[in-house]
PDB file of N, CA and C in Angstrom:
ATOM      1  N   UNK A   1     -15.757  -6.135   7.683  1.00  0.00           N
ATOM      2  CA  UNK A   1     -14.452  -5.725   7.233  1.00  0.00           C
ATOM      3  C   UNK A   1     -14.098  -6.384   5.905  1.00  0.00           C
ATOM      4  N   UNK A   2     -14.704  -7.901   6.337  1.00  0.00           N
ATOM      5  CA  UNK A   2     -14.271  -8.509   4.548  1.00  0.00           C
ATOM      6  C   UNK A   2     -14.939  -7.671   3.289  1.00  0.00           C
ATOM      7  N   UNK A   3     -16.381  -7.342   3.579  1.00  0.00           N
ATOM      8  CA  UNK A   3     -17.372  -6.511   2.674  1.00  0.00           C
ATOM      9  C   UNK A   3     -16.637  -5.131   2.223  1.00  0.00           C
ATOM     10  N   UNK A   4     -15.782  -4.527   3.063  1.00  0.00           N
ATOM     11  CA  UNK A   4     -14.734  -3.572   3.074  1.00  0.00           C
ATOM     12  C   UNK A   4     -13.969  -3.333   1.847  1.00  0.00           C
ATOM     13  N   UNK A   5     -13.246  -4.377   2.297  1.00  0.00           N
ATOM     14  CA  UNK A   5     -12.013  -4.933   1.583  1.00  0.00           C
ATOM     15  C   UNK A   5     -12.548  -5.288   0.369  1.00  0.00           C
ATOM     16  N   UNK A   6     -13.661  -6.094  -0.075  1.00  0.00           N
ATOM     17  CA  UNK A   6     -13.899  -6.355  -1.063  1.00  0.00           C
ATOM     18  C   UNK A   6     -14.334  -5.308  -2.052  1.00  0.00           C
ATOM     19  N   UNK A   7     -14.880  -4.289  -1.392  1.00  0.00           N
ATOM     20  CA  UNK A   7     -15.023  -3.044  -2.374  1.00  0.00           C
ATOM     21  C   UNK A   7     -14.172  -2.363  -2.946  1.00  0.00           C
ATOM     22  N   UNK A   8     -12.780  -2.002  -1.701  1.00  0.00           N
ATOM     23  CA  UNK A   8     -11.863  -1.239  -2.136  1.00  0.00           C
ATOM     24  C   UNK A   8     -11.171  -1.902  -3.392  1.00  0.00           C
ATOM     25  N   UNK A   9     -11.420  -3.143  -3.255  1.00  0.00           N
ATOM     26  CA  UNK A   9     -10.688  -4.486  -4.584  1.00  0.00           C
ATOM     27  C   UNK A   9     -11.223  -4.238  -5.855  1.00  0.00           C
ATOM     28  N   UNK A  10     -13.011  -4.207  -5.762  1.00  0.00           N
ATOM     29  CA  UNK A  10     -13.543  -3.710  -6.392  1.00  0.00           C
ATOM     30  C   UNK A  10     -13.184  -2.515  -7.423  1.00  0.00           C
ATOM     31  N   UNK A  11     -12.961  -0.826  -7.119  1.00  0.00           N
ATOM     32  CA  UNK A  11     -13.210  -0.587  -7.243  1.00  0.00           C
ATOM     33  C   UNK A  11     -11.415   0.001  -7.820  1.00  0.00           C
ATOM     34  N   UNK A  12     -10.616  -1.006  -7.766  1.00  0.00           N
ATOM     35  CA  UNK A  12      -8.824  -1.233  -8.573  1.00  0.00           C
ATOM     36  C   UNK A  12      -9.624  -1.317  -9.783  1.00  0.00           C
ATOM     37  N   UNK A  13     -10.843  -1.872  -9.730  1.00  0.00           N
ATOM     38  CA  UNK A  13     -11.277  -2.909 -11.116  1.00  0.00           C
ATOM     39  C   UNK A  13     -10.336  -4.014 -11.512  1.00  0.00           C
ATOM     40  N   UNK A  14     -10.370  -4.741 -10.556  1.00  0.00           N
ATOM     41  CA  UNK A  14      -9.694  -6.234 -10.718  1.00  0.00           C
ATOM     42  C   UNK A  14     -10.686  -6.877 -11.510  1.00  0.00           C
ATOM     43  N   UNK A  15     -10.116  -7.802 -12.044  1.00  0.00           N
ATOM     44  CA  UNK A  15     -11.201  -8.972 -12.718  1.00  0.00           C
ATOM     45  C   UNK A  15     -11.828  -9.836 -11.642  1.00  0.00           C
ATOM     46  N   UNK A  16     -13.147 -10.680 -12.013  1.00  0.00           N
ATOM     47  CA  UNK A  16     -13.581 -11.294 -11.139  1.00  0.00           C
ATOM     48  C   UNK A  16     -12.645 -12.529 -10.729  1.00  0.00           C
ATOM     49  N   UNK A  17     -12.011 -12.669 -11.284  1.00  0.00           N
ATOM     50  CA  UNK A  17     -11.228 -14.171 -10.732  1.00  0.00           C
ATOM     51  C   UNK A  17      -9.967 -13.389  -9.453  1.00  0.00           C
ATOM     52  N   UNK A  18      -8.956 -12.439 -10.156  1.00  0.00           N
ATOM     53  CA  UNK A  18      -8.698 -11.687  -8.696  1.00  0.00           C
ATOM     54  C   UNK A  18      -9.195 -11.452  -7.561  1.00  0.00           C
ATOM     55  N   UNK A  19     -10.508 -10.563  -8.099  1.00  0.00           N
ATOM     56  CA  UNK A  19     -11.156 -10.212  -6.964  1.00  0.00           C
ATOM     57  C   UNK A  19     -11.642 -11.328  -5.900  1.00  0.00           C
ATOM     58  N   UNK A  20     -11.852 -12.703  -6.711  1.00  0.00           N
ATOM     59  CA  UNK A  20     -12.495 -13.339  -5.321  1.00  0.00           C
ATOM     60  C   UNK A  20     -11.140 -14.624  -5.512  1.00  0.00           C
ATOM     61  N   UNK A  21      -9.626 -14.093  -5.632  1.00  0.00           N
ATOM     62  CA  UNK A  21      -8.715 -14.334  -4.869  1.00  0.00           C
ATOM     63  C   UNK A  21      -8.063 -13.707  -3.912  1.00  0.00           C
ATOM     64  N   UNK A  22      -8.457 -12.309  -4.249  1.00  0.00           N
ATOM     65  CA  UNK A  22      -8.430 -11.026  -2.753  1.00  0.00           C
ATOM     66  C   UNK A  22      -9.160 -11.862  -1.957  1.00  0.00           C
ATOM     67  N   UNK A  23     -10.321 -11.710  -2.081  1.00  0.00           N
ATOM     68  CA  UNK A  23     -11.422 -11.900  -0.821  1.00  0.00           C
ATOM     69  C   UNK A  23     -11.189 -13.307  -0.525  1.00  0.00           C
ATOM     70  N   UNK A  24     -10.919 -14.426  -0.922  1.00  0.00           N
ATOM     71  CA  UNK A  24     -10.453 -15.854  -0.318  1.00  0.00           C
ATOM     72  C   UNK A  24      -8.895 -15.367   0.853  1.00  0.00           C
ATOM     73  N   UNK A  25      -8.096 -14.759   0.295  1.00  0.00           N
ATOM     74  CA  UNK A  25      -6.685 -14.400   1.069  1.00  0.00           C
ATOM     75  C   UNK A  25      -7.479 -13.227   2.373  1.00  0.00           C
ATOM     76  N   UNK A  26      -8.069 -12.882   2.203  1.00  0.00           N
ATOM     77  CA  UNK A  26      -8.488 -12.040   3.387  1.00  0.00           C
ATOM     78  C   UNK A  26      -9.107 -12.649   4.390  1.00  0.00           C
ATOM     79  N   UNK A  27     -10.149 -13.694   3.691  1.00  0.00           N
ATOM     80  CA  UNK A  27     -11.013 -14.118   4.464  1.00  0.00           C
ATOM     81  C   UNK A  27      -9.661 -15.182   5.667  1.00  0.00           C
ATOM     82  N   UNK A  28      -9.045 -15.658   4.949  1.00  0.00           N
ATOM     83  CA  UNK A  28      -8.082 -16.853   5.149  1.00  0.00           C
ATOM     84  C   UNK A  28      -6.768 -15.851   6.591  1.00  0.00           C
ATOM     85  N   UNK A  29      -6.976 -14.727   6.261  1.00  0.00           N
ATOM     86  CA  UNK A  29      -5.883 -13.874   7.240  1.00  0.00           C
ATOM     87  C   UNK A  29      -6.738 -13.108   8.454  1.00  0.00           C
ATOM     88  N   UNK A  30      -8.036 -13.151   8.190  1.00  0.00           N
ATOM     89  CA  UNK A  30      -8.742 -12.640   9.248  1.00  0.00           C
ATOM     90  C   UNK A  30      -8.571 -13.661  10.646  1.00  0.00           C
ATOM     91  N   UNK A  31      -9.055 -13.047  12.016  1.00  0.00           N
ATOM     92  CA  UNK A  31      -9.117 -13.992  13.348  1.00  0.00           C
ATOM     93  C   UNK A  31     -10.202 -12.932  13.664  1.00  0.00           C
ATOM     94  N   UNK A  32     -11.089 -13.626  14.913  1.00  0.00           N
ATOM     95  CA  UNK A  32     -11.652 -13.082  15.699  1.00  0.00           C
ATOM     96  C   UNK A  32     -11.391 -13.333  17.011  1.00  0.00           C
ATOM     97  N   UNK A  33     -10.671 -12.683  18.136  1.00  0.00           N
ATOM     98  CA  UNK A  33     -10.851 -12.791  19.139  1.00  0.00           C
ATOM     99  C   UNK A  33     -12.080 -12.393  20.161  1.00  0.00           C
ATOM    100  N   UNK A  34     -12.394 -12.845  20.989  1.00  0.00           N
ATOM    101  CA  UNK A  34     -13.738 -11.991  22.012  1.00  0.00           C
ATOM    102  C   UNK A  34     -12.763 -12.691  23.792  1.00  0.00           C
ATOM    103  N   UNK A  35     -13.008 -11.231  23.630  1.00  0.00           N
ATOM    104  CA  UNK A  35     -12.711 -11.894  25.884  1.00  0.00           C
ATOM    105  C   UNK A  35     -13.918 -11.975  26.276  1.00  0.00           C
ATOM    106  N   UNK A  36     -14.178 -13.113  26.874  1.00  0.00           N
ATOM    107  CA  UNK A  36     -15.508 -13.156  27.844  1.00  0.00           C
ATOM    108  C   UNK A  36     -15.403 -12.945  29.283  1.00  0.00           C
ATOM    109  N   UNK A  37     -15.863 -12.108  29.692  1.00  0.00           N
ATOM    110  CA  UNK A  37     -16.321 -11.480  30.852  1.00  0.00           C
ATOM    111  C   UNK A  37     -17.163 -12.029  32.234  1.00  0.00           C
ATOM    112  N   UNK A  38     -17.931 -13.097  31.424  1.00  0.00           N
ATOM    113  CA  UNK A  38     -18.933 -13.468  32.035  1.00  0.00           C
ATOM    114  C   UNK A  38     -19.188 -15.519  31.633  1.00  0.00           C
ATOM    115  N   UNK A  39     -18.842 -16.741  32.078  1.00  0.00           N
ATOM    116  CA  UNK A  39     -19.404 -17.401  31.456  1.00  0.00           C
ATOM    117  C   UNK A  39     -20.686 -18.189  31.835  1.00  0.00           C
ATOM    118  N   UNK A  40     -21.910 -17.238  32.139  1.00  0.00           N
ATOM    119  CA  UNK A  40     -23.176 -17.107  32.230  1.00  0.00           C
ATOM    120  C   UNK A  40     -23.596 -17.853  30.555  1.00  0.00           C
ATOM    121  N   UNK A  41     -23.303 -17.193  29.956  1.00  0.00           N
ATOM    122  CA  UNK A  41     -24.417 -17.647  28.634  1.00  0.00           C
ATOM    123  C   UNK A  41     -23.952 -18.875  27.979  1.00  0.00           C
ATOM    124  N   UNK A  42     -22.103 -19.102  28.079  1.00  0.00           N
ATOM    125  CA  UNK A  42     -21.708 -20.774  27.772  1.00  0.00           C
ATOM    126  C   UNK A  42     -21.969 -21.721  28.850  1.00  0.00           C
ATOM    127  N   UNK A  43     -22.558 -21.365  30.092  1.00  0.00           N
ATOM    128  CA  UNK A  43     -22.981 -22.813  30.969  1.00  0.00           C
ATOM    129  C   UNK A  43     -24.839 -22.778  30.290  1.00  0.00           C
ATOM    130  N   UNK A  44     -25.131 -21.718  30.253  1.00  0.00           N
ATOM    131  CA  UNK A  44     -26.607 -21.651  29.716  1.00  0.00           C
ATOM    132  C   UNK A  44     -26.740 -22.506  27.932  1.00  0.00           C
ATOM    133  N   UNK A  45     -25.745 -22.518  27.416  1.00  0.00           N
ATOM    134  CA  UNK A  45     -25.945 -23.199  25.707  1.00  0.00           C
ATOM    135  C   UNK A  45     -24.896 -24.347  26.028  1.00  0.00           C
ATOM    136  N   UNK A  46     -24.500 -24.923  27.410  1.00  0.00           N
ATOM    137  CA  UNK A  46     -24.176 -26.630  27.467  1.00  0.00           C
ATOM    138  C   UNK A  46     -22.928 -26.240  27.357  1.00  0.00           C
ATOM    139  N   UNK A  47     -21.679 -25.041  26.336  1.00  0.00           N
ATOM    140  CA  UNK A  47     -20.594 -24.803  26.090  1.00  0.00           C
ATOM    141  C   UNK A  47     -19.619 -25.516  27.561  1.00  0.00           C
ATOM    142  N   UNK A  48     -19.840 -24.700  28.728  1.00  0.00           N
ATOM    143  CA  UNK A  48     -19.148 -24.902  29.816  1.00  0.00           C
ATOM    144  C   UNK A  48     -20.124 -25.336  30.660  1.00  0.00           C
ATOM    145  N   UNK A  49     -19.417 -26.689  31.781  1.00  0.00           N
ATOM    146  CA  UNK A  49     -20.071 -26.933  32.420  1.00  0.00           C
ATOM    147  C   UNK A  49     -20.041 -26.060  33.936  1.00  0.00           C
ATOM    148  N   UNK A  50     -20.855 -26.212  34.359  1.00  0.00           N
ATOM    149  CA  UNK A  50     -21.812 -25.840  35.833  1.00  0.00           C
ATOM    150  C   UNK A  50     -20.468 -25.461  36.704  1.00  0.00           C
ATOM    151  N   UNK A  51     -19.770 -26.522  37.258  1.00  0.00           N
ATOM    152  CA  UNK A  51     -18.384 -26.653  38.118  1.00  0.00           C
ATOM    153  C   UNK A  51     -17.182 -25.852  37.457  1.00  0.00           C
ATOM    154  N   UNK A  52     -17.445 -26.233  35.877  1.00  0.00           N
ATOM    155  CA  UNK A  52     -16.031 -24.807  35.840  1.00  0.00           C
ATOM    156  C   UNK A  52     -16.176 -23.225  35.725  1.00  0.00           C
ATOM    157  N   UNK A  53     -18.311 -22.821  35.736  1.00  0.00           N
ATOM    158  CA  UNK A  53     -18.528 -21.724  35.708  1.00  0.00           C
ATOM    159  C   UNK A  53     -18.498 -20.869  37.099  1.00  0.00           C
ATOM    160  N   UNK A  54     -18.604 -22.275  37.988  1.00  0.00           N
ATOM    161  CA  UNK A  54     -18.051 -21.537  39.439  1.00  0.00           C
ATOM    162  C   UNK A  54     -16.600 -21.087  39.287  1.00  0.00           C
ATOM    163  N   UNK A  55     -16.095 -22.403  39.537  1.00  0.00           N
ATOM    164  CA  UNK A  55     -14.212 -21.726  39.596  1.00  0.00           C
ATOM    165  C   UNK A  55     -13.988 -20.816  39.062  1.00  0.00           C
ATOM    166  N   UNK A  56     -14.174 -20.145  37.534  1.00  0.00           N
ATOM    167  CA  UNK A  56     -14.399 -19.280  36.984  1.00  0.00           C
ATOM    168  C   UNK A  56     -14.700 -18.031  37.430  1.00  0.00           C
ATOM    169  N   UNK A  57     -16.005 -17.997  37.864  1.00  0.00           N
ATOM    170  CA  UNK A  57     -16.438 -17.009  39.235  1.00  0.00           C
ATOM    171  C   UNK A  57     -15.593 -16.535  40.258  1.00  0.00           C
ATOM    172  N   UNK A  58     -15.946 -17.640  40.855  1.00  0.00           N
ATOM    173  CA  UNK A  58     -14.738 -17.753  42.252  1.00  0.00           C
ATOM    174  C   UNK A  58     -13.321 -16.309  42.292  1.00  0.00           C
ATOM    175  N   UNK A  59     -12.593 -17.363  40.856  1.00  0.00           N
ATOM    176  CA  UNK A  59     -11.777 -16.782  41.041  1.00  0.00           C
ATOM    177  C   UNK A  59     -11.436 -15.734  39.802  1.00  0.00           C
ATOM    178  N   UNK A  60     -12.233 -15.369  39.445  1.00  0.00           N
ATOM    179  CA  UNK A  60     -12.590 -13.689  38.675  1.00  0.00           C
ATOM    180  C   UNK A  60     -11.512 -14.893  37.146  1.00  0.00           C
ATOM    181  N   UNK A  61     -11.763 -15.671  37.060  1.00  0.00           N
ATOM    182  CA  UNK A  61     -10.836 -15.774  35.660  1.00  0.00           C
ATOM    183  C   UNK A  61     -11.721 -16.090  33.997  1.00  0.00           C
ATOM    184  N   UNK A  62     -11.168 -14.942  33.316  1.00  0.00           N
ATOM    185  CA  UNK A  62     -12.410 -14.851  32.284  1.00  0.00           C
ATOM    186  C   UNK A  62     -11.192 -15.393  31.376  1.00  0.00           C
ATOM    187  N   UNK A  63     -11.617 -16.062  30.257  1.00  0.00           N
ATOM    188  CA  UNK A  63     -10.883 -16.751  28.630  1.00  0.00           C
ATOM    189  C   UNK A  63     -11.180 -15.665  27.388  1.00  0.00           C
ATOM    190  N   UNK A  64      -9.930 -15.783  26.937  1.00  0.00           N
ATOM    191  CA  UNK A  64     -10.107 -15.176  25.552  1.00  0.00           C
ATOM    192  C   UNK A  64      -9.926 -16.549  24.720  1.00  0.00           C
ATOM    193  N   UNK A  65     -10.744 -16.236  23.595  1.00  0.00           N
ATOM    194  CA  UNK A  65     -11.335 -17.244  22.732  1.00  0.00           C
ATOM    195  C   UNK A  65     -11.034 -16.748  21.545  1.00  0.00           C
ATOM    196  N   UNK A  66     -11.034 -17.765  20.707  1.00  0.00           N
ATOM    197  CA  UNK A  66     -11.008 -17.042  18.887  1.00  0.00           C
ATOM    198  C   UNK A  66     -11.521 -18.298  18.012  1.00  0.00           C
ATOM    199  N   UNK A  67     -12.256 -17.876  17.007  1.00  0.00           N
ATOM    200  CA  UNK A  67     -13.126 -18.456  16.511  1.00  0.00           C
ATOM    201  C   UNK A  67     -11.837 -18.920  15.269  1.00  0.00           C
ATOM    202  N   UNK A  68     -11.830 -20.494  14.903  1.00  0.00           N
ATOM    203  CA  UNK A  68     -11.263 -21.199  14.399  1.00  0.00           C
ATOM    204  C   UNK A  68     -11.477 -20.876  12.851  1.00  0.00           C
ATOM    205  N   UNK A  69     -11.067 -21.353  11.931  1.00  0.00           N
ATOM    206  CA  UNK A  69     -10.858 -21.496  10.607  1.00  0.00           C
ATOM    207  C   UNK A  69     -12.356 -22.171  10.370  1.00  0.00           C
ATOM    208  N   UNK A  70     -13.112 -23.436  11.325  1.00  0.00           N
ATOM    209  CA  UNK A  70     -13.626 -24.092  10.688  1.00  0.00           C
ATOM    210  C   UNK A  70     -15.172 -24.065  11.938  1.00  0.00           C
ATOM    211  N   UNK A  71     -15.064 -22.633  12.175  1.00  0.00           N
ATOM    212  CA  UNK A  71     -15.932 -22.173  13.078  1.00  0.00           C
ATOM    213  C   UNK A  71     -16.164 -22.258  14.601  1.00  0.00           C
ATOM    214  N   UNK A  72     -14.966 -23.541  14.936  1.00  0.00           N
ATOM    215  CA  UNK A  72     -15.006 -23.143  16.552  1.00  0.00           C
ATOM    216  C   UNK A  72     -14.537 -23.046  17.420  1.00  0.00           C
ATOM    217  N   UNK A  73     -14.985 -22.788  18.710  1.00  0.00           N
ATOM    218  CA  UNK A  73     -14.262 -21.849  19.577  1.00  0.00           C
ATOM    219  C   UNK A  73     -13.521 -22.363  20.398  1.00  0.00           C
ATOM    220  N   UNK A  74     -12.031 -22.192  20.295  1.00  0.00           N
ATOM    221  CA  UNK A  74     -10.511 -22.512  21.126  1.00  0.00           C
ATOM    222  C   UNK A  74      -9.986 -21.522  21.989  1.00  0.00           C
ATOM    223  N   UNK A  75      -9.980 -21.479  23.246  1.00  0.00           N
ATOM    224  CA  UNK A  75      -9.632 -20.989  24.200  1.00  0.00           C
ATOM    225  C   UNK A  75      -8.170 -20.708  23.913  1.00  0.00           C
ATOM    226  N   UNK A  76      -7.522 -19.541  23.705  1.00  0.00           N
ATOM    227  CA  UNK A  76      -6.337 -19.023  23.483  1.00  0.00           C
ATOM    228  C   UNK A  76      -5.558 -18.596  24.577  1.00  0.00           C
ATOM    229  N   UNK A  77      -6.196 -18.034  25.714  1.00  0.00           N
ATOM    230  CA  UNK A  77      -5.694 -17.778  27.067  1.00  0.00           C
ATOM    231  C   UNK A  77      -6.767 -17.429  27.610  1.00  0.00           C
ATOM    232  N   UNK A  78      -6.358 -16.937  29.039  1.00  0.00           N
ATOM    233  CA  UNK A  78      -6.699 -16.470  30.167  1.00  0.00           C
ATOM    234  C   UNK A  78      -6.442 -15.194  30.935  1.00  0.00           C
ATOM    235  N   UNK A  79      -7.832 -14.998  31.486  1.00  0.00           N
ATOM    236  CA  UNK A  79      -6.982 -13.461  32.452  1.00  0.00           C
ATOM    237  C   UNK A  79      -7.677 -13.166  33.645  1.00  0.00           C
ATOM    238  N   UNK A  80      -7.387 -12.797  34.925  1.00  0.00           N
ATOM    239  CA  UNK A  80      -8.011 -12.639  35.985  1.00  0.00           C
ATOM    240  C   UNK A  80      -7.880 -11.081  36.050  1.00  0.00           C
ATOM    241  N   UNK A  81      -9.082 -10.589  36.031  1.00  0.00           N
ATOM    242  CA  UNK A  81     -10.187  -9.213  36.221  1.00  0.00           C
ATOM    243  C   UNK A  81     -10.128  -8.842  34.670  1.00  0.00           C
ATOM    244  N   UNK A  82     -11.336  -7.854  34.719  1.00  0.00           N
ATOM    245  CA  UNK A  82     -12.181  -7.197  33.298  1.00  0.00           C
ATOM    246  C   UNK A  82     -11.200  -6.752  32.751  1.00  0.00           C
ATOM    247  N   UNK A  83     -10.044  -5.684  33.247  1.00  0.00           N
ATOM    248  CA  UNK A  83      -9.088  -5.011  32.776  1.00  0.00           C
ATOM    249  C   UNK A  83      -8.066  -5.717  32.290  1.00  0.00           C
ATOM    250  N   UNK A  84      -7.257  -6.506  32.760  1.00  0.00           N
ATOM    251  CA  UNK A  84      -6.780  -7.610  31.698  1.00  0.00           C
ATOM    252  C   UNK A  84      -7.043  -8.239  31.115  1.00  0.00           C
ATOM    253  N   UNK A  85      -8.735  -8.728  31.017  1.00  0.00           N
ATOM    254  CA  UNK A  85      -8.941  -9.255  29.292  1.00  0.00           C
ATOM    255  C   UNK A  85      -9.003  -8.391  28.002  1.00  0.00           C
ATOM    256  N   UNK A  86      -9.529  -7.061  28.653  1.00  0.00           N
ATOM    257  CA  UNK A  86      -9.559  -5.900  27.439  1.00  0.00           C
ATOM    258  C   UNK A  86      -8.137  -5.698  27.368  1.00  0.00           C
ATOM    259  N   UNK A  87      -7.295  -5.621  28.040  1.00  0.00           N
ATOM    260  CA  UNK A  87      -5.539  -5.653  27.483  1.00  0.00           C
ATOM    261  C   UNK A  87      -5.226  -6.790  26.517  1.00  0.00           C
ATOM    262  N   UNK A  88      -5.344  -8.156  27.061  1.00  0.00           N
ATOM    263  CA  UNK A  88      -4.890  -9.463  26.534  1.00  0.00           C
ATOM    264  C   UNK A  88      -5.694  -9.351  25.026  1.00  0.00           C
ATOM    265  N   UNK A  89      -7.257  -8.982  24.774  1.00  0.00           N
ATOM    266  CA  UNK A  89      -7.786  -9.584  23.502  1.00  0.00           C
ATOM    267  C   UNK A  89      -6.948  -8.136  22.871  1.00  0.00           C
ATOM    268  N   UNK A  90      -6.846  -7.114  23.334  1.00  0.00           N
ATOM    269  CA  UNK A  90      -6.503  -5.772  22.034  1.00  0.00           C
ATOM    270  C   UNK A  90      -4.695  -5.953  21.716  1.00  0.00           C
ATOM    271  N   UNK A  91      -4.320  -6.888  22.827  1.00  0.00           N
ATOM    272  CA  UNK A  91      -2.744  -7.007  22.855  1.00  0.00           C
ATOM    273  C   UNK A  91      -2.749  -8.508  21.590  1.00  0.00           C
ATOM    274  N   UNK A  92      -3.696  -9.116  21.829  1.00  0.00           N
ATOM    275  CA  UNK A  92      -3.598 -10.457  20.659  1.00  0.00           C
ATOM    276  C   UNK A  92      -3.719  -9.592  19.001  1.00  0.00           C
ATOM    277  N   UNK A  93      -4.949  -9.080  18.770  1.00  0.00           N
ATOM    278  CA  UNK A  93      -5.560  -8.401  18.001  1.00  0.00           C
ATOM    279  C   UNK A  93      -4.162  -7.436  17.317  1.00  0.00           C
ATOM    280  N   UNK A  94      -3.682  -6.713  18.163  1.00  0.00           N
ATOM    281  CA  UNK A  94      -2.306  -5.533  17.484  1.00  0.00           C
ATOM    282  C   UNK A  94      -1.689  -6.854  17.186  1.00  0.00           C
ATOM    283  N   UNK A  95      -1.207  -7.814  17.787  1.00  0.00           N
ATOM    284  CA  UNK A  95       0.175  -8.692  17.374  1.00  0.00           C
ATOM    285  C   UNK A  95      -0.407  -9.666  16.334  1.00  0.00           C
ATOM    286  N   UNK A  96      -1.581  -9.550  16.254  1.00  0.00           N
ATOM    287  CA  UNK A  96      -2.277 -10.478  14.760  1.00  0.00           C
ATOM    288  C   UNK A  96      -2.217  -9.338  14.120  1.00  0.00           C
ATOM    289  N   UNK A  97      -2.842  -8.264  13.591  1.00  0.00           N
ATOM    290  CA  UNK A  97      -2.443  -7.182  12.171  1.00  0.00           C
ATOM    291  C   UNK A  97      -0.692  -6.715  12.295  1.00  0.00           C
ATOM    292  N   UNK A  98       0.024  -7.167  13.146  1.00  0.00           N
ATOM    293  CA  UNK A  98       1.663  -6.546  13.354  1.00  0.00           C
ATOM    294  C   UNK A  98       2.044  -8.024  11.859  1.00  0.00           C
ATOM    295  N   UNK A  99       1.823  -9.137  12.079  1.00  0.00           N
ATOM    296  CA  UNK A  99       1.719 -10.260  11.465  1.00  0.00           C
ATOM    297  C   UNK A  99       1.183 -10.867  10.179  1.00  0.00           C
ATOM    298  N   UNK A 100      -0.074 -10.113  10.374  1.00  0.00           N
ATOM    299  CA  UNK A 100      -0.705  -9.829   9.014  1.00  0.00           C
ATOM    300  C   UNK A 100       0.211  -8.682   7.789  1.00  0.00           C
ATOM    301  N   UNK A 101       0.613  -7.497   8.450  1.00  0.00           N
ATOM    302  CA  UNK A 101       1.246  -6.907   8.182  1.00  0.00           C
ATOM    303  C   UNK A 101       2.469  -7.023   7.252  1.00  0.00           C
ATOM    304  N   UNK A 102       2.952  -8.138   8.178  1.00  0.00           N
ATOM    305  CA  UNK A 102       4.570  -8.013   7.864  1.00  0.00           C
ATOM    306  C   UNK A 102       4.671  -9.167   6.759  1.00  0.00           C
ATOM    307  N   UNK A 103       3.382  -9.782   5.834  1.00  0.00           N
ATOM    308  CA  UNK A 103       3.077 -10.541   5.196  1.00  0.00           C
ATOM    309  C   UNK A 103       3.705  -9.829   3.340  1.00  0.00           C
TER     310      UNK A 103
END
């Protein structure tokens, strides 16, 4: 999306010093959220341990996460079953561009 953005900037024909003050302000307003579904592959890379990938299990509760400014990953909330994490990350996601937006 940044590669995006940087073309459409591009192609105003901004000067190079604009242009990669566009692309610094974009990069700087972007988030990534991901709901995880499963935390199989963070007890497998050490992320989460063993005992909270049960409880986890247990009790169907998957984390939405978003990748930090300075690359890492902060647990933003929570949601119990598949269908409310795909609500919670697309409900974060609209109220981050509602925000971005209103910039």
């Amino acid at each position: 999306m940044i590669l995006i953005e940087g073309f459409r900037a591009y192609q105003k024909k901004l000067s190079p010093q604009d242009l990669t003050a566009h692309l610094v302000k974009s990069i700087t307003r972007t988030d990534i959220f991901v709901g995880i579904p499963t935390l199989k592959y963070l007890i497998k890379g050490g992320r989460v341990t063993k005992a909270k990938g049960l409880v986890s299990k247990i009790s169907n509760i998957n984390p939405v996460i978003r990748v930090s400014e300075e690359g890492r990953l902060e647990t933003i909330g929570k949601t119990i079953g598949r269908r409310k994490l795909e609500k919670k990350v697309l409900e974060l996601a609209l109220k981050r561009m509602g925000a971005v937006s209103d910039r």
